[in-house]
N, C-alpha and C. Protein backbone atom coordinates (compact mmCIF):
# COMPACT_ATOMS: atom_id res chain seq x y z
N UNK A 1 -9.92 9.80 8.23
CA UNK A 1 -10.44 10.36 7.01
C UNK A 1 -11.50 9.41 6.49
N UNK A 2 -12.63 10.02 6.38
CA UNK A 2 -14.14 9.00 5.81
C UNK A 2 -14.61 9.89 4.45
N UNK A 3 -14.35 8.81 3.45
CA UNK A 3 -14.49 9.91 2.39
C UNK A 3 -15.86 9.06 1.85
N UNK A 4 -17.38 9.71 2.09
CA UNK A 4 -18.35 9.05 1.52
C UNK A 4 -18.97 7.40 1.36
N UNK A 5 -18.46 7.48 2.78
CA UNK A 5 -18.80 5.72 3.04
C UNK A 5 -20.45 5.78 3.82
N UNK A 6 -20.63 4.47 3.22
CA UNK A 6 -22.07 4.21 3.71
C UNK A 6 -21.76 3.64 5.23
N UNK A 7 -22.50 4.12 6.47
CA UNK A 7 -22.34 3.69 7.43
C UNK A 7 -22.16 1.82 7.36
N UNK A 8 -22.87 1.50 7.15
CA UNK A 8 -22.31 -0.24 7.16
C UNK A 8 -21.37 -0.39 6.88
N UNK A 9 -20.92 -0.19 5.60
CA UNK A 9 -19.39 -0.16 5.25
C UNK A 9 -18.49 0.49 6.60
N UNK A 10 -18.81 1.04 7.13
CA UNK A 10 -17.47 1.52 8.27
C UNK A 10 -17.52 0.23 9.34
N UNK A 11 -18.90 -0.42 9.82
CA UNK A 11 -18.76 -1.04 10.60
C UNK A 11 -18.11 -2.16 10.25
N UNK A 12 -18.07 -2.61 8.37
CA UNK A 12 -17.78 -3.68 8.13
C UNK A 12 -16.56 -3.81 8.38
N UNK A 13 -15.97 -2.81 7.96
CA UNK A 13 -14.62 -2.37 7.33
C UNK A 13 -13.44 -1.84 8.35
N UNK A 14 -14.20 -1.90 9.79
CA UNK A 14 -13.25 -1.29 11.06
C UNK A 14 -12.05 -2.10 10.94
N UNK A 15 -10.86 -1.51 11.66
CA UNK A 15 -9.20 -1.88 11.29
C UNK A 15 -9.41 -3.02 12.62
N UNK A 16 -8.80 -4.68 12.62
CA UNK A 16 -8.07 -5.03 13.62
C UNK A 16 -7.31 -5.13 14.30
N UNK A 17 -6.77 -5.95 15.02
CA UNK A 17 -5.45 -6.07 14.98
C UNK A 17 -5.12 -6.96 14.01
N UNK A 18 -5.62 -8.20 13.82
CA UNK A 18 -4.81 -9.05 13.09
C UNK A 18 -4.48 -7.74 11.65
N UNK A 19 -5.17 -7.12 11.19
CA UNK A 19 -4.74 -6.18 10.26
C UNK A 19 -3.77 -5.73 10.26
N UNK A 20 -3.56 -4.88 11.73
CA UNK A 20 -2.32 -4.30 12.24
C UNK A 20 -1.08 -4.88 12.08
N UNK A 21 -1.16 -6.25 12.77
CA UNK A 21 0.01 -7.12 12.50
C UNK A 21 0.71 -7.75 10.74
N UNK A 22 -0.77 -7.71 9.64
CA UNK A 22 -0.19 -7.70 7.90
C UNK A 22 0.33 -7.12 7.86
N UNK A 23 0.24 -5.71 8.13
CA UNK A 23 0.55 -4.06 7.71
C UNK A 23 1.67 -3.79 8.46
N UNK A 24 1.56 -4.32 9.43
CA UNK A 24 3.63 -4.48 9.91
C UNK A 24 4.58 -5.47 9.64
N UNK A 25 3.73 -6.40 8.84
CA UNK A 25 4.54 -7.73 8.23
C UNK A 25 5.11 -7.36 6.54
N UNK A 26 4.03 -6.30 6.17
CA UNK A 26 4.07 -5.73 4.60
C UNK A 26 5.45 -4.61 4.56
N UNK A 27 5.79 -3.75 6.06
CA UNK A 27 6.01 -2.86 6.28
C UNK A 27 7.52 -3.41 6.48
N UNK A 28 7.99 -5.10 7.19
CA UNK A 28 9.17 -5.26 7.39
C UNK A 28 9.42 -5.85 5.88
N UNK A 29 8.32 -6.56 4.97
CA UNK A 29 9.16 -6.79 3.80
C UNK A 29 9.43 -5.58 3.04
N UNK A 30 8.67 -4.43 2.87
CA UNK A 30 9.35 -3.73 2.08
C UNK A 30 10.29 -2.82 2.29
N UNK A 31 10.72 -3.05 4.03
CA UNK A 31 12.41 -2.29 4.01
C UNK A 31 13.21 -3.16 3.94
N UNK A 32 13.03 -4.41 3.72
CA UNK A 32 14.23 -5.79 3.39
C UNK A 32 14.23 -5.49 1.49
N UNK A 33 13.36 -5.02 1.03
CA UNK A 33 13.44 -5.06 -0.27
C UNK A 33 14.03 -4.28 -1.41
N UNK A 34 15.14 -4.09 -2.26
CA UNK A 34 15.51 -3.35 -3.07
C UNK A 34 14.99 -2.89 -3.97
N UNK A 35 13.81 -4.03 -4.80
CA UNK A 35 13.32 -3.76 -6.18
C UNK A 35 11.82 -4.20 -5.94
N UNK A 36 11.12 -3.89 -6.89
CA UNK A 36 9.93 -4.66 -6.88
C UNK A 36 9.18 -4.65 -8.25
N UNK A 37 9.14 -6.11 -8.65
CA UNK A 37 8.77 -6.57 -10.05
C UNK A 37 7.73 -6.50 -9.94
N UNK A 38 7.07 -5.73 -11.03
CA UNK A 38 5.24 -6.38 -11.36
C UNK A 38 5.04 -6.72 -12.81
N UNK A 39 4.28 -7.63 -12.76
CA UNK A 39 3.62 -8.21 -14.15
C UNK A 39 2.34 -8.75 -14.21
N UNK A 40 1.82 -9.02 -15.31
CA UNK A 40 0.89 -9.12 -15.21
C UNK A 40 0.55 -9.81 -16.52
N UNK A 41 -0.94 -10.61 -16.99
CA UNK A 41 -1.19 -11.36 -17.83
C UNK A 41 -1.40 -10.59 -19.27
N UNK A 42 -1.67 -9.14 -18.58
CA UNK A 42 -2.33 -8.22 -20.00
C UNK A 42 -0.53 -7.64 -20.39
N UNK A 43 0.21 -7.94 -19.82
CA UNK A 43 1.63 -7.66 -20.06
C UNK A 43 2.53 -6.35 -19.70
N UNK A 44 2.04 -6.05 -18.37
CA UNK A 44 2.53 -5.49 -17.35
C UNK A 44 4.18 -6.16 -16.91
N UNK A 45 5.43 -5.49 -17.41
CA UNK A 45 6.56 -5.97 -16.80
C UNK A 45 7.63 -4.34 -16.20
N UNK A 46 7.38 -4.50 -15.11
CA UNK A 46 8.04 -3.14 -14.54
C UNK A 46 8.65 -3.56 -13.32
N UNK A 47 10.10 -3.26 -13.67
CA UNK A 47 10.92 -3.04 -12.25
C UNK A 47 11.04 -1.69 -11.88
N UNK A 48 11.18 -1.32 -10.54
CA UNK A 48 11.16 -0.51 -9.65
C UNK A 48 12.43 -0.42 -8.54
N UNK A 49 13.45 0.49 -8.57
CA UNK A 49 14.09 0.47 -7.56
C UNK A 49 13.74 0.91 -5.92
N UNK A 50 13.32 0.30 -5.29
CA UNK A 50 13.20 0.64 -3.83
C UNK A 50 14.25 1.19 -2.86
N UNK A 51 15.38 0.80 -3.60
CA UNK A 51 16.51 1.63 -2.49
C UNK A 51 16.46 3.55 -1.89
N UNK A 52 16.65 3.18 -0.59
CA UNK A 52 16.56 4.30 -0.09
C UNK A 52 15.15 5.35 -0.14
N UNK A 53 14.12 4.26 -0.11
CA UNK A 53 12.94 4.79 0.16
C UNK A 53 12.10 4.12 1.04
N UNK A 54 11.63 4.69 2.32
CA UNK A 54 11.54 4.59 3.45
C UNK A 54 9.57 4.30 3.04
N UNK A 55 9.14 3.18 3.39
CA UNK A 55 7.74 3.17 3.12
C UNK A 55 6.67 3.14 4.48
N UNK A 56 5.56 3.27 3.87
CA UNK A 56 5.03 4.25 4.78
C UNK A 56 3.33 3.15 5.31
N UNK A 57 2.78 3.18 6.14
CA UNK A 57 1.97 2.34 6.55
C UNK A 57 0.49 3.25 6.92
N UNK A 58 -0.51 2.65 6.71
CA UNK A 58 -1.52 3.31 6.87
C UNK A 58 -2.80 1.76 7.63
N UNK A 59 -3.31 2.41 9.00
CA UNK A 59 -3.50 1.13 9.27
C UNK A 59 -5.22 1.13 9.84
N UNK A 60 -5.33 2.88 9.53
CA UNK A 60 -7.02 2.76 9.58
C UNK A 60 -6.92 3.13 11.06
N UNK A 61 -6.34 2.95 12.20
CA UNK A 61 -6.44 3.09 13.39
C UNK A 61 -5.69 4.90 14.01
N UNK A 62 -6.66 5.56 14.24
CA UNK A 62 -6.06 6.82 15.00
C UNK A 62 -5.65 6.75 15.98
N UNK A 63 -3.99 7.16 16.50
CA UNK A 63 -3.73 6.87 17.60
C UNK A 63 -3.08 8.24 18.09
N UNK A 64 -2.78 9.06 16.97
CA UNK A 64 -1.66 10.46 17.21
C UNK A 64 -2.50 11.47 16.87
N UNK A 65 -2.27 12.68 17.97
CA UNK A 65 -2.96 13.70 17.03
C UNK A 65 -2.28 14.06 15.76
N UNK A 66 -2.74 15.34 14.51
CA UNK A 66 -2.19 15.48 13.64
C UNK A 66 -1.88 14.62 12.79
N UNK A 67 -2.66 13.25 12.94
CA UNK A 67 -2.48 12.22 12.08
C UNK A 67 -3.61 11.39 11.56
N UNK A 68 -3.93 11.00 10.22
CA UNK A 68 -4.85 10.90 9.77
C UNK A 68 -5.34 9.23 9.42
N UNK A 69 -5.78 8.70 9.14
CA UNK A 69 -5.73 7.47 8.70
C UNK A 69 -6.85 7.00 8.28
N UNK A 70 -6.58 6.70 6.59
CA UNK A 70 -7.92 5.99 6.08
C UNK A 70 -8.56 5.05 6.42
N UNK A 71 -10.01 4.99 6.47
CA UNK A 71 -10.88 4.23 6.82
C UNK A 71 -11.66 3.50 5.60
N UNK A 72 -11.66 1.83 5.15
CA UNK A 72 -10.61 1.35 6.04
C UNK A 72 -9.55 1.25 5.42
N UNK A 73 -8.07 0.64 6.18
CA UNK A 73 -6.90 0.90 6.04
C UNK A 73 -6.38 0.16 5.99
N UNK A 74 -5.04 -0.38 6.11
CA UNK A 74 -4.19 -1.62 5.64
C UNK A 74 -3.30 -1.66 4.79
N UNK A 75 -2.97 -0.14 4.23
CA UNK A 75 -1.59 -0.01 3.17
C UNK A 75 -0.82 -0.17 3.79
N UNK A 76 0.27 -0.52 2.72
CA UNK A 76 1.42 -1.10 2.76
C UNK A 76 1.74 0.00 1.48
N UNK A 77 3.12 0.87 1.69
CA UNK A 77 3.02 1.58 0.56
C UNK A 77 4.60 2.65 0.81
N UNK A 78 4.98 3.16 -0.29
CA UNK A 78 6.14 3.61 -0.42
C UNK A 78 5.85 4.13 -2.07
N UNK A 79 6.98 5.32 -2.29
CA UNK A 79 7.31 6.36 -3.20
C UNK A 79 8.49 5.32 -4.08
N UNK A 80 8.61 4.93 -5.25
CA UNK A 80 9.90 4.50 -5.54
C UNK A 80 10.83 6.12 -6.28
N UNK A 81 11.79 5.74 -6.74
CA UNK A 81 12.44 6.99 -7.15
C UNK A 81 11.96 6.36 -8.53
N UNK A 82 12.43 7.56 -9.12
CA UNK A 82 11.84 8.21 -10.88
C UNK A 82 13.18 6.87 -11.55
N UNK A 83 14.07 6.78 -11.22
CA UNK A 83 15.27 6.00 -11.62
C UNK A 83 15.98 5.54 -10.95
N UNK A 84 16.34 3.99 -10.94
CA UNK A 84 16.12 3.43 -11.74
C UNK A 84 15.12 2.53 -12.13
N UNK A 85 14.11 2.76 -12.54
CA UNK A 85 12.72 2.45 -13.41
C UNK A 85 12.46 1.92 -14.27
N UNK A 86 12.19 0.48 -14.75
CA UNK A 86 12.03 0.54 -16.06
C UNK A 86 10.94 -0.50 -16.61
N UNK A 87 10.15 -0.52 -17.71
CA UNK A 87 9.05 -1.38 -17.96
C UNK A 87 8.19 -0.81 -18.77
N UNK A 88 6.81 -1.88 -18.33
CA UNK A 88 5.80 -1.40 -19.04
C UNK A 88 4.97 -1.11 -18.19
N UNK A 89 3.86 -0.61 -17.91
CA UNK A 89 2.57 -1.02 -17.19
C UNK A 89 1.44 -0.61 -18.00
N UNK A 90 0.59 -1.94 -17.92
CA UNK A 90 -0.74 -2.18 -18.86
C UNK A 90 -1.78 -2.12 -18.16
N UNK A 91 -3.00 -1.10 -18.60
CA UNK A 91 -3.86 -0.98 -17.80
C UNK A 91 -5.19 -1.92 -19.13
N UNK A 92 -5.61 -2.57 -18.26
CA UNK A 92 -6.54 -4.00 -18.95
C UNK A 92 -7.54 -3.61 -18.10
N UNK A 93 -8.60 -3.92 -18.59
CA UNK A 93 -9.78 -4.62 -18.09
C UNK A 93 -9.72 -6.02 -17.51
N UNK A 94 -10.30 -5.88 -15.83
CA UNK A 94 -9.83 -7.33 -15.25
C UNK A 94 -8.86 -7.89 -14.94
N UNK A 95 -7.69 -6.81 -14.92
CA UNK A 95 -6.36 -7.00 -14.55
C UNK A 95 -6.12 -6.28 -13.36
């Protein structure tokens, strides 16, 4: 998926491996992980339960048909559930 990239940018931006290998290092911490705290200076404090949500990797590299992958890529990423949830999150300038 190339959504309005300037050709340089794609060449800059092509997936590695060493990429490959973050994005499976991001991918084993967040099925070791239950919760995940964020905060922040503008005063962002939100926990997140991770249990029983299976996260999902995006690595820029097409290898399957029927499968898509942003360009470029390198998420690390998962759905948390609606509850148990709880915090703030502050959207700042420069944060």
């Amino acid at each position: 998926m190339i959504s309005d990239e300037h050709p340089e940018a794609l060449e800059r931006l092509a997936p590695t491996l060493e990429l490959e290998a973050r994005v499976k290092a991001g991918i084993r911490m967040l099925r070791a992980a239950t919760r995940m705290q964020v905060t922040s200076p503008a005063g962002t404090d939100l926990s997140v339960s991770l249990e029983k949500r299976g996260p999902r990797r995006r690595l820029g590299l097409h290898r399957a048909r029927r499968n898509h992958q942003p360009l470029a890529g390198g998420l690390c990423l998962c759905f948390p559930r609606e509850a148990p949830s709880a915090g703030r999150l502050v959207m700042a300038p420069g944060t």
